[in-house]
PDB file of N, CA and C in Angstrom:
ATOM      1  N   UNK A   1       8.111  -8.357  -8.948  1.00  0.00           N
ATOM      2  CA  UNK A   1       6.815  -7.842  -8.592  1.00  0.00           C
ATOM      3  C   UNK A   1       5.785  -8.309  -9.607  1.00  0.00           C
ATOM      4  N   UNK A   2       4.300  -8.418  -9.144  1.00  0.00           N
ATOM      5  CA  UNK A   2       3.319  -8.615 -10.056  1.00  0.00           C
ATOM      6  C   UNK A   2       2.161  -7.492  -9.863  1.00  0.00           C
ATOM      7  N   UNK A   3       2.442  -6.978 -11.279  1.00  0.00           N
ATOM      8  CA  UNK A   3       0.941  -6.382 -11.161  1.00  0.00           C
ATOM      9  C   UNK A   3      -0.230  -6.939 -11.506  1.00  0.00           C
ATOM     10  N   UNK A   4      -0.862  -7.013 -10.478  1.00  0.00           N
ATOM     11  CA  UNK A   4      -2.206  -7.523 -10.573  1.00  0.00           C
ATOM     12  C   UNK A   4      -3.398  -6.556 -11.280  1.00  0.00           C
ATOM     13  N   UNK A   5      -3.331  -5.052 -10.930  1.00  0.00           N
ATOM     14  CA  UNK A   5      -4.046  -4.396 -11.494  1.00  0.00           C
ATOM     15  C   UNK A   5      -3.596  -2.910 -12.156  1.00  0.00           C
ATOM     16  N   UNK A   6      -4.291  -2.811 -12.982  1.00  0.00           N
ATOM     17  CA  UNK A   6      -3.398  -1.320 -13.638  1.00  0.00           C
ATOM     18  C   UNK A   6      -4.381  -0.587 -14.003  1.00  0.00           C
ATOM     19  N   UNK A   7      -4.972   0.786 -13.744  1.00  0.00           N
ATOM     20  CA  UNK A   7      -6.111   1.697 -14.585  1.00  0.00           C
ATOM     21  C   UNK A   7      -5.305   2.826 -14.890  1.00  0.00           C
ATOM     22  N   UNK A   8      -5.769   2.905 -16.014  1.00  0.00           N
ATOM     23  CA  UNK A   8      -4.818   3.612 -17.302  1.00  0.00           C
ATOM     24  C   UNK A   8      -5.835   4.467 -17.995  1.00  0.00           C
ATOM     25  N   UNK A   9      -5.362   5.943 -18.142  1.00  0.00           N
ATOM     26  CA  UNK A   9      -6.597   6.782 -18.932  1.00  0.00           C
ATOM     27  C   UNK A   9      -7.528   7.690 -17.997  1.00  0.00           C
ATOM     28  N   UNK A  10      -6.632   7.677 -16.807  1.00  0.00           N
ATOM     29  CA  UNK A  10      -7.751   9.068 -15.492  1.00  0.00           C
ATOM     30  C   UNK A  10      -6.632  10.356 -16.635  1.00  0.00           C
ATOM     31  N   UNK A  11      -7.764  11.594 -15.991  1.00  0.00           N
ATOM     32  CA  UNK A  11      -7.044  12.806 -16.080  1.00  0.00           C
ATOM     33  C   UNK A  11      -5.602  13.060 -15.817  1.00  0.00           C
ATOM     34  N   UNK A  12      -4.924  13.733 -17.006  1.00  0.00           N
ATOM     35  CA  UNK A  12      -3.944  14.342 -16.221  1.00  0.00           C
ATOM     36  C   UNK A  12      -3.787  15.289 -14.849  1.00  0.00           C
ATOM     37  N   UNK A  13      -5.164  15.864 -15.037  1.00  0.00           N
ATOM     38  CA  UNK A  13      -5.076  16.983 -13.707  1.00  0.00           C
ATOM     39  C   UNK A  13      -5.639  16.006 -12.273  1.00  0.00           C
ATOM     40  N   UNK A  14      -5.787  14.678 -12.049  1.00  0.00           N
ATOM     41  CA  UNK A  14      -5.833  14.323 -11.351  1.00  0.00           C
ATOM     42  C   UNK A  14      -4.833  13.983 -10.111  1.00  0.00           C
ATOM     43  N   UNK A  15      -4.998  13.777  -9.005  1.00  0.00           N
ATOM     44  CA  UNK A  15      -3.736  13.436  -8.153  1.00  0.00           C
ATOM     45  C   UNK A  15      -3.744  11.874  -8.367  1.00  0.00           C
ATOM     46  N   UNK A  16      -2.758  10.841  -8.096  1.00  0.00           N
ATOM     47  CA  UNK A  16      -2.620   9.304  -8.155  1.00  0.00           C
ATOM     48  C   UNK A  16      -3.707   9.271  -6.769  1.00  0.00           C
ATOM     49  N   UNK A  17      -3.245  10.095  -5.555  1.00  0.00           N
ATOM     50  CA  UNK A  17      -4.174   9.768  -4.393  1.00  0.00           C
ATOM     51  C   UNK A  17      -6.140   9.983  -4.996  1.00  0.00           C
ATOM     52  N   UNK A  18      -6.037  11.137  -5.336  1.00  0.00           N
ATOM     53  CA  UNK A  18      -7.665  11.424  -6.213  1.00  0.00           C
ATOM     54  C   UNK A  18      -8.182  10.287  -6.586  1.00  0.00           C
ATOM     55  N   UNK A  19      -6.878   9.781  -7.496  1.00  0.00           N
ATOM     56  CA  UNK A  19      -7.588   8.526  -8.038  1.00  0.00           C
ATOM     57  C   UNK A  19      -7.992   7.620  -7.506  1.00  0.00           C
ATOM     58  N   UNK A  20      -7.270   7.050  -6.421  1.00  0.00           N
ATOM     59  CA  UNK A  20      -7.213   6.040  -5.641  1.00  0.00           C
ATOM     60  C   UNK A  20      -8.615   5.940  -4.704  1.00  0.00           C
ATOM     61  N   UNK A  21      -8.805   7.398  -4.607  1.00  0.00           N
ATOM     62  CA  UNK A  21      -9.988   7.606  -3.531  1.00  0.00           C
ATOM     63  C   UNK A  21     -10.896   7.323  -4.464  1.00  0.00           C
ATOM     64  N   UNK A  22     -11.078   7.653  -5.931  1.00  0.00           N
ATOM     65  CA  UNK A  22     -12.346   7.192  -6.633  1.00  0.00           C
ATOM     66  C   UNK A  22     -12.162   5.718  -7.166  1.00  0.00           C
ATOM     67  N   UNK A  23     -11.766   5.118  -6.927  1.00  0.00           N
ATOM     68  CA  UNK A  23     -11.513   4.075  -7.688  1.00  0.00           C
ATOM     69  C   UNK A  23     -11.973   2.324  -6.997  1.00  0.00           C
ATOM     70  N   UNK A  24     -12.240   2.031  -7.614  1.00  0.00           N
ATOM     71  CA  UNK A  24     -13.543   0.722  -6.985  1.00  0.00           C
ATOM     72  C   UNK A  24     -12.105  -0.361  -6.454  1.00  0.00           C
ATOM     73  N   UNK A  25     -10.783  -0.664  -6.709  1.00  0.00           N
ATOM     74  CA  UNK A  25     -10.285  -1.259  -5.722  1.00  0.00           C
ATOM     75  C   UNK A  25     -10.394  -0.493  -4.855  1.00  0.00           C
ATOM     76  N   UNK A  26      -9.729   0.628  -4.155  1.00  0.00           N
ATOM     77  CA  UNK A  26     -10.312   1.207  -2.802  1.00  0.00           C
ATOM     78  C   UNK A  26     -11.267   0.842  -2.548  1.00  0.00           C
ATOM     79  N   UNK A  27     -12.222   0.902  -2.996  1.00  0.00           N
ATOM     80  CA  UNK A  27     -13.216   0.606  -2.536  1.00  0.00           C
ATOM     81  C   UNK A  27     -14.122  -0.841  -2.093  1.00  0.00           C
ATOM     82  N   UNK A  28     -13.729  -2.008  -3.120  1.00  0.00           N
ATOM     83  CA  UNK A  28     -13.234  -3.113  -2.729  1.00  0.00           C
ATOM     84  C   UNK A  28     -11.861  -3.386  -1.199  1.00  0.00           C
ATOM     85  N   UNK A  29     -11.393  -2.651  -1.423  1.00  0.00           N
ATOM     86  CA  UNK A  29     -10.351  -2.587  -0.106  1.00  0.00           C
ATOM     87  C   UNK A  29     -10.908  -2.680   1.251  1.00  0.00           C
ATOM     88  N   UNK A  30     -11.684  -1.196   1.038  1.00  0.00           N
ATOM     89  CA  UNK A  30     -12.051  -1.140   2.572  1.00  0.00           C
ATOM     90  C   UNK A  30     -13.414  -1.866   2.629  1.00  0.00           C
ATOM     91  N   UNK A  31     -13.570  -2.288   1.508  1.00  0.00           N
ATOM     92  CA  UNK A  31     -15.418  -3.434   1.820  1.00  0.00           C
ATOM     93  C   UNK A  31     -14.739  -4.723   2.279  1.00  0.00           C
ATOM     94  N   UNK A  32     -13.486  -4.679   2.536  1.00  0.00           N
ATOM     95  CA  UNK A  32     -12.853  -6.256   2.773  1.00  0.00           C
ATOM     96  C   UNK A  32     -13.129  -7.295   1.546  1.00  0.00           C
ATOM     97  N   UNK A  33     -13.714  -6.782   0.304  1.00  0.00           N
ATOM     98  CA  UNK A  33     -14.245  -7.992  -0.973  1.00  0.00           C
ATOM     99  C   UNK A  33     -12.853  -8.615  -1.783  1.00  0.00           C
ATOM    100  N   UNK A  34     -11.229  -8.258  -1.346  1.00  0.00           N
ATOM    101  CA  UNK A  34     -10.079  -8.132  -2.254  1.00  0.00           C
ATOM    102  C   UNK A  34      -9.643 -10.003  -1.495  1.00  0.00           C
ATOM    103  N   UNK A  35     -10.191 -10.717  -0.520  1.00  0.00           N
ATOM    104  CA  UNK A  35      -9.845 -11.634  -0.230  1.00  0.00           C
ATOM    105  C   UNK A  35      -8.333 -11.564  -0.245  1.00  0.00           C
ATOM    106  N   UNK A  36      -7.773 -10.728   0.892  1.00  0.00           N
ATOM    107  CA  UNK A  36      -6.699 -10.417   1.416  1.00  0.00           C
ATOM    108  C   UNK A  36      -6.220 -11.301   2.592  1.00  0.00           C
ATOM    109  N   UNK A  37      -5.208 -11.828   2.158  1.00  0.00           N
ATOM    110  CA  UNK A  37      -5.275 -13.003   3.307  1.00  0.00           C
ATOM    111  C   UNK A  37      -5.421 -12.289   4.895  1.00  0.00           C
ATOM    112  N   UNK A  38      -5.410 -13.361   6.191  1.00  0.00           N
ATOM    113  CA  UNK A  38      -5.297 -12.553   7.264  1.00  0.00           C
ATOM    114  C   UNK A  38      -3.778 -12.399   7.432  1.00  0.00           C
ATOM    115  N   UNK A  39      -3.489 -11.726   8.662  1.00  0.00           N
ATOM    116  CA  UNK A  39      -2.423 -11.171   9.155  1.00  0.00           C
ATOM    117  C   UNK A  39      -1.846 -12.550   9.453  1.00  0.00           C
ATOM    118  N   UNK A  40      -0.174 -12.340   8.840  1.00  0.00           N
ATOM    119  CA  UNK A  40       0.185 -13.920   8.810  1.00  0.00           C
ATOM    120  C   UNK A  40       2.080 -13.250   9.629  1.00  0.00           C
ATOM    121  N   UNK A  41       2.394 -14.660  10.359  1.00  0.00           N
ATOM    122  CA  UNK A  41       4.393 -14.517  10.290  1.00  0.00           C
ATOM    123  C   UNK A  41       5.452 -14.070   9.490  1.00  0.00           C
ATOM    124  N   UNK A  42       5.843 -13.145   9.305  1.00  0.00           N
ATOM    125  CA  UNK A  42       6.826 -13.551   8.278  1.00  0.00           C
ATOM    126  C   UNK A  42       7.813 -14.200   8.189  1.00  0.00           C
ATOM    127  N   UNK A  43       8.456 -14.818   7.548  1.00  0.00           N
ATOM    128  CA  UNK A  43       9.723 -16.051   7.653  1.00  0.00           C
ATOM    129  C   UNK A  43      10.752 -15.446   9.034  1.00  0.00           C
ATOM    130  N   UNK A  44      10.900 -16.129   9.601  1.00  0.00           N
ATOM    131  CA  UNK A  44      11.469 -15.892  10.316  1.00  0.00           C
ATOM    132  C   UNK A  44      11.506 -14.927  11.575  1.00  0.00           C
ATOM    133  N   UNK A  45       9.744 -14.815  12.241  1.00  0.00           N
ATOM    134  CA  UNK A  45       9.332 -13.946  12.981  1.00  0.00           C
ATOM    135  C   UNK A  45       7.974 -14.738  13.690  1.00  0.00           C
ATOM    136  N   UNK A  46       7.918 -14.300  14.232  1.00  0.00           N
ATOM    137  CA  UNK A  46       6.375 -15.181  15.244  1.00  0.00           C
ATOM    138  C   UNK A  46       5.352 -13.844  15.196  1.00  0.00           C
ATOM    139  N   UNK A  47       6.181 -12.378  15.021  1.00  0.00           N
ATOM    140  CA  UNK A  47       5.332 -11.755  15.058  1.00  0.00           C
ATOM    141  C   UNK A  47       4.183 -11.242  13.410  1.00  0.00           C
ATOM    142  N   UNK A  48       3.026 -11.324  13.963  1.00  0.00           N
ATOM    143  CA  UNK A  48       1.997 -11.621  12.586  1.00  0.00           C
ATOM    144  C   UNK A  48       2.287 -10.033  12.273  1.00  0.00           C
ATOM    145  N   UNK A  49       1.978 -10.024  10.852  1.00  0.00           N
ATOM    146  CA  UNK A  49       1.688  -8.674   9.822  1.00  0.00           C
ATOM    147  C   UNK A  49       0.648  -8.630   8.965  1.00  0.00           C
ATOM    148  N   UNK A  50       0.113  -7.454   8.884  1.00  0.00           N
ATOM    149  CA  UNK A  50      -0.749  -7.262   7.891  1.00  0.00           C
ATOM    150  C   UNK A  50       0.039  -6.984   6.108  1.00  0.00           C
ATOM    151  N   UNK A  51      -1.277  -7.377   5.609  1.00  0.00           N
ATOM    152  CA  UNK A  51      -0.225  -7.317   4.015  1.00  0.00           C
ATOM    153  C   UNK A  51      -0.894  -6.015   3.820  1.00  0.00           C
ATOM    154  N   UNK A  52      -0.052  -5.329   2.639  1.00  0.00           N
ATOM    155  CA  UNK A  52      -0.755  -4.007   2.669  1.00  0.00           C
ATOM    156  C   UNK A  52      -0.013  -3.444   1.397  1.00  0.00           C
ATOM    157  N   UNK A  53      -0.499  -2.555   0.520  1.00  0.00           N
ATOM    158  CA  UNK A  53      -0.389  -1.993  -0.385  1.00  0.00           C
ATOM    159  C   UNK A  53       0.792  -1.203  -0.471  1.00  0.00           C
ATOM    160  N   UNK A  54       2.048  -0.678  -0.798  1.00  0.00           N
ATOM    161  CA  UNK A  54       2.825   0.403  -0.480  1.00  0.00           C
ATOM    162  C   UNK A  54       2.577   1.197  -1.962  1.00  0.00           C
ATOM    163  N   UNK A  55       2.613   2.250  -1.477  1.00  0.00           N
ATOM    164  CA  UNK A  55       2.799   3.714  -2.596  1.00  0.00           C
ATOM    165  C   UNK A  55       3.480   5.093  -2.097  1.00  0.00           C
ATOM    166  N   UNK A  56       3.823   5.468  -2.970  1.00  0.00           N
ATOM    167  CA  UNK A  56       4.757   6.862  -2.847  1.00  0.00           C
ATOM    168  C   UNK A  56       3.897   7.966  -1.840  1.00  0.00           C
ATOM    169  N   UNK A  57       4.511   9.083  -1.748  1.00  0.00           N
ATOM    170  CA  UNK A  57       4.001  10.211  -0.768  1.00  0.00           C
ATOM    171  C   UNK A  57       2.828  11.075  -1.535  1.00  0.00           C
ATOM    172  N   UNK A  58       2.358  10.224  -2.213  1.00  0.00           N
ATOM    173  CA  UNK A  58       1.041  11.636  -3.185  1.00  0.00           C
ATOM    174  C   UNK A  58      -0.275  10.489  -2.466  1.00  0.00           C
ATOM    175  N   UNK A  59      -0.245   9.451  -1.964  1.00  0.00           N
ATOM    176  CA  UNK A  59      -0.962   8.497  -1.490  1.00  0.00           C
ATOM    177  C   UNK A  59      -1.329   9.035   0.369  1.00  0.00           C
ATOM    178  N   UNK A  60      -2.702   8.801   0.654  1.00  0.00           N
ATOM    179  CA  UNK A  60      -2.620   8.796   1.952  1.00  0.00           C
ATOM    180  C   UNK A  60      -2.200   8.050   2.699  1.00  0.00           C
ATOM    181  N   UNK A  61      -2.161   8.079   4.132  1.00  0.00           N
ATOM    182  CA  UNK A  61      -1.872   6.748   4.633  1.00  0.00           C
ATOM    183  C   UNK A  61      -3.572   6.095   5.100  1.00  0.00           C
ATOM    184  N   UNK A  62      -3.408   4.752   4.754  1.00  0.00           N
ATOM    185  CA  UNK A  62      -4.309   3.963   5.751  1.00  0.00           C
ATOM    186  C   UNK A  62      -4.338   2.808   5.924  1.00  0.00           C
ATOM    187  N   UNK A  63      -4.942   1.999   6.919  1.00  0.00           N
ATOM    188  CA  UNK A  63      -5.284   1.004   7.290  1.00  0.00           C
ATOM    189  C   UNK A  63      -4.345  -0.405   6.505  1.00  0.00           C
ATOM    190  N   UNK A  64      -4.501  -0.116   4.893  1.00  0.00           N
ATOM    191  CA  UNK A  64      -4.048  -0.424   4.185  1.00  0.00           C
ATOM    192  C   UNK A  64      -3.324  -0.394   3.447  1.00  0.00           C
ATOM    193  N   UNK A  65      -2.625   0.972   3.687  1.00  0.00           N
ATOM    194  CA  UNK A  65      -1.650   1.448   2.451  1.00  0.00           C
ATOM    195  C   UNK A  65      -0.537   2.324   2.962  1.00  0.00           C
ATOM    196  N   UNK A  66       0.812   2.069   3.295  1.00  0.00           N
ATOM    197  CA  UNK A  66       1.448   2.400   3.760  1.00  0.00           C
ATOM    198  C   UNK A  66       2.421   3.138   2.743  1.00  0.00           C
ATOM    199  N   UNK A  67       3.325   4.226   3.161  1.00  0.00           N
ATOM    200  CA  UNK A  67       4.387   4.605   2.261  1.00  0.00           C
ATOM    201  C   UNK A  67       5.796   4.729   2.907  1.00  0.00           C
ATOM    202  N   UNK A  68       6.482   4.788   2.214  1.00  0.00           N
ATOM    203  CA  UNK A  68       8.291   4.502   2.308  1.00  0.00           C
ATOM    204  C   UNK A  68       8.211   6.142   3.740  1.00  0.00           C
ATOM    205  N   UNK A  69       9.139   5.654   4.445  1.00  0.00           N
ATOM    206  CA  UNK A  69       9.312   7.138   4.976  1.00  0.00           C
ATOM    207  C   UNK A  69      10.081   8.191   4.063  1.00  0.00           C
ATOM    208  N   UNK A  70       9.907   9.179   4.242  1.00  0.00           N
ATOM    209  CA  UNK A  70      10.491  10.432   3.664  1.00  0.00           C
ATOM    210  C   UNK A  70      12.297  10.825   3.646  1.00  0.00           C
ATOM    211  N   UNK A  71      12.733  10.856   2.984  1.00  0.00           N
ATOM    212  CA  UNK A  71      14.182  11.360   3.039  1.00  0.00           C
ATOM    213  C   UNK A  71      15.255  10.359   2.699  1.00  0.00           C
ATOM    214  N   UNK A  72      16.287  10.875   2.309  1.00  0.00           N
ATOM    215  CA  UNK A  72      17.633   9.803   1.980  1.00  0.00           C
ATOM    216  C   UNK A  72      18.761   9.744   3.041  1.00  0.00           C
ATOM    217  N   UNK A  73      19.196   8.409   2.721  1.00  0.00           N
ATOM    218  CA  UNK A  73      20.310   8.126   3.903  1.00  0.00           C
ATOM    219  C   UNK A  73      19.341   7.670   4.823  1.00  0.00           C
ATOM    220  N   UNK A  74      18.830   7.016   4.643  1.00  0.00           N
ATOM    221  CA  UNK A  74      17.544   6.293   5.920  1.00  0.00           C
ATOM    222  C   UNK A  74      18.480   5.201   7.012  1.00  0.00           C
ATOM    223  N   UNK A  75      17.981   5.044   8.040  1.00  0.00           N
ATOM    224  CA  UNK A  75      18.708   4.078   8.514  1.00  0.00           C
ATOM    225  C   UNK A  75      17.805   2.585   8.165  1.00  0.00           C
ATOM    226  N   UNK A  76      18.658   1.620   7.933  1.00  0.00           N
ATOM    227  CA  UNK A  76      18.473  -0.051   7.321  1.00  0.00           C
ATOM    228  C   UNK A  76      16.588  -0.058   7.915  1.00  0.00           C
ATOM    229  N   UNK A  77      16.447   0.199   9.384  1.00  0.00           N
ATOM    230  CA  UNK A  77      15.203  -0.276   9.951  1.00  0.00           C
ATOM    231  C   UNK A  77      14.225   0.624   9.352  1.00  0.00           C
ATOM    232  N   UNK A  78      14.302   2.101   8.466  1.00  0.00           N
ATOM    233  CA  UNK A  78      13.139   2.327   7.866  1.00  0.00           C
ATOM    234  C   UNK A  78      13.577   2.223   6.506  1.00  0.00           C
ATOM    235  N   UNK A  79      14.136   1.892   5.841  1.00  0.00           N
ATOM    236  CA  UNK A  79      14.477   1.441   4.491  1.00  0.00           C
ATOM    237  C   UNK A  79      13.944   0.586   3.774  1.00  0.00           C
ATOM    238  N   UNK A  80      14.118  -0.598   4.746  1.00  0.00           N
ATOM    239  CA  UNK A  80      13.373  -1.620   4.686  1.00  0.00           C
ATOM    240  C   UNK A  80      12.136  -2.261   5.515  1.00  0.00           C
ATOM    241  N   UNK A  81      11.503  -1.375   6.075  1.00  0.00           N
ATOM    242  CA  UNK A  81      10.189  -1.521   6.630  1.00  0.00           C
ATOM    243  C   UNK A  81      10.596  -2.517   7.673  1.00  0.00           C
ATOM    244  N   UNK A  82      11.548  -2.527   8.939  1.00  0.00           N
ATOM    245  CA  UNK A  82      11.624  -3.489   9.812  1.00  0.00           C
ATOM    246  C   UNK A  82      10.367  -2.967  10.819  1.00  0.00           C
ATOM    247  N   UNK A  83       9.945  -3.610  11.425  1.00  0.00           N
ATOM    248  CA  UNK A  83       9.056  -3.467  12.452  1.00  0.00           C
ATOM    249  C   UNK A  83       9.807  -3.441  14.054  1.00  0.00           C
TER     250      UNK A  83
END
């Protein structure tokens, strides 16, 4: 993995989602300014995907930012995000 960006030094009493909602990538996000490629194939699929952010369950969902489903013992197709 690469992190591209890291902000370090919000409140402890903040939520990670709080943050996220104040925070100028979000906000770059949904202004479209992050030069996110378009919705492309993935190896071995014709069908196109959006790229998109993943984060844990303290995160909302949107447009852009998806999270793992909930619970253990998942079956393979939500484990690994099959479509």
């Amino acid at each position: 993995m690469c992190f591209m960006l890291v902000d370090i030094g919000s409140s402890g009493r903040w939520s990670d989602g709080g943050i996220l909602a104040e925070s100028r990538f979000r906000k770059a996000l949904e202004q479209n300014r992050l030069s996110v490629p378009s919705p492309r194939a993935l190896p071995g699929s014709s069908t196109k995907t959006l790229l998109v952010v993943v984060g844990d369950e303290a995160f909302p969902l949107k447009p852009y930012l998806m999270r793992p489903y909930p619970g253990k013992h998942l079956p393979v197709r939500q484990n690994i995000y099959i479509l």
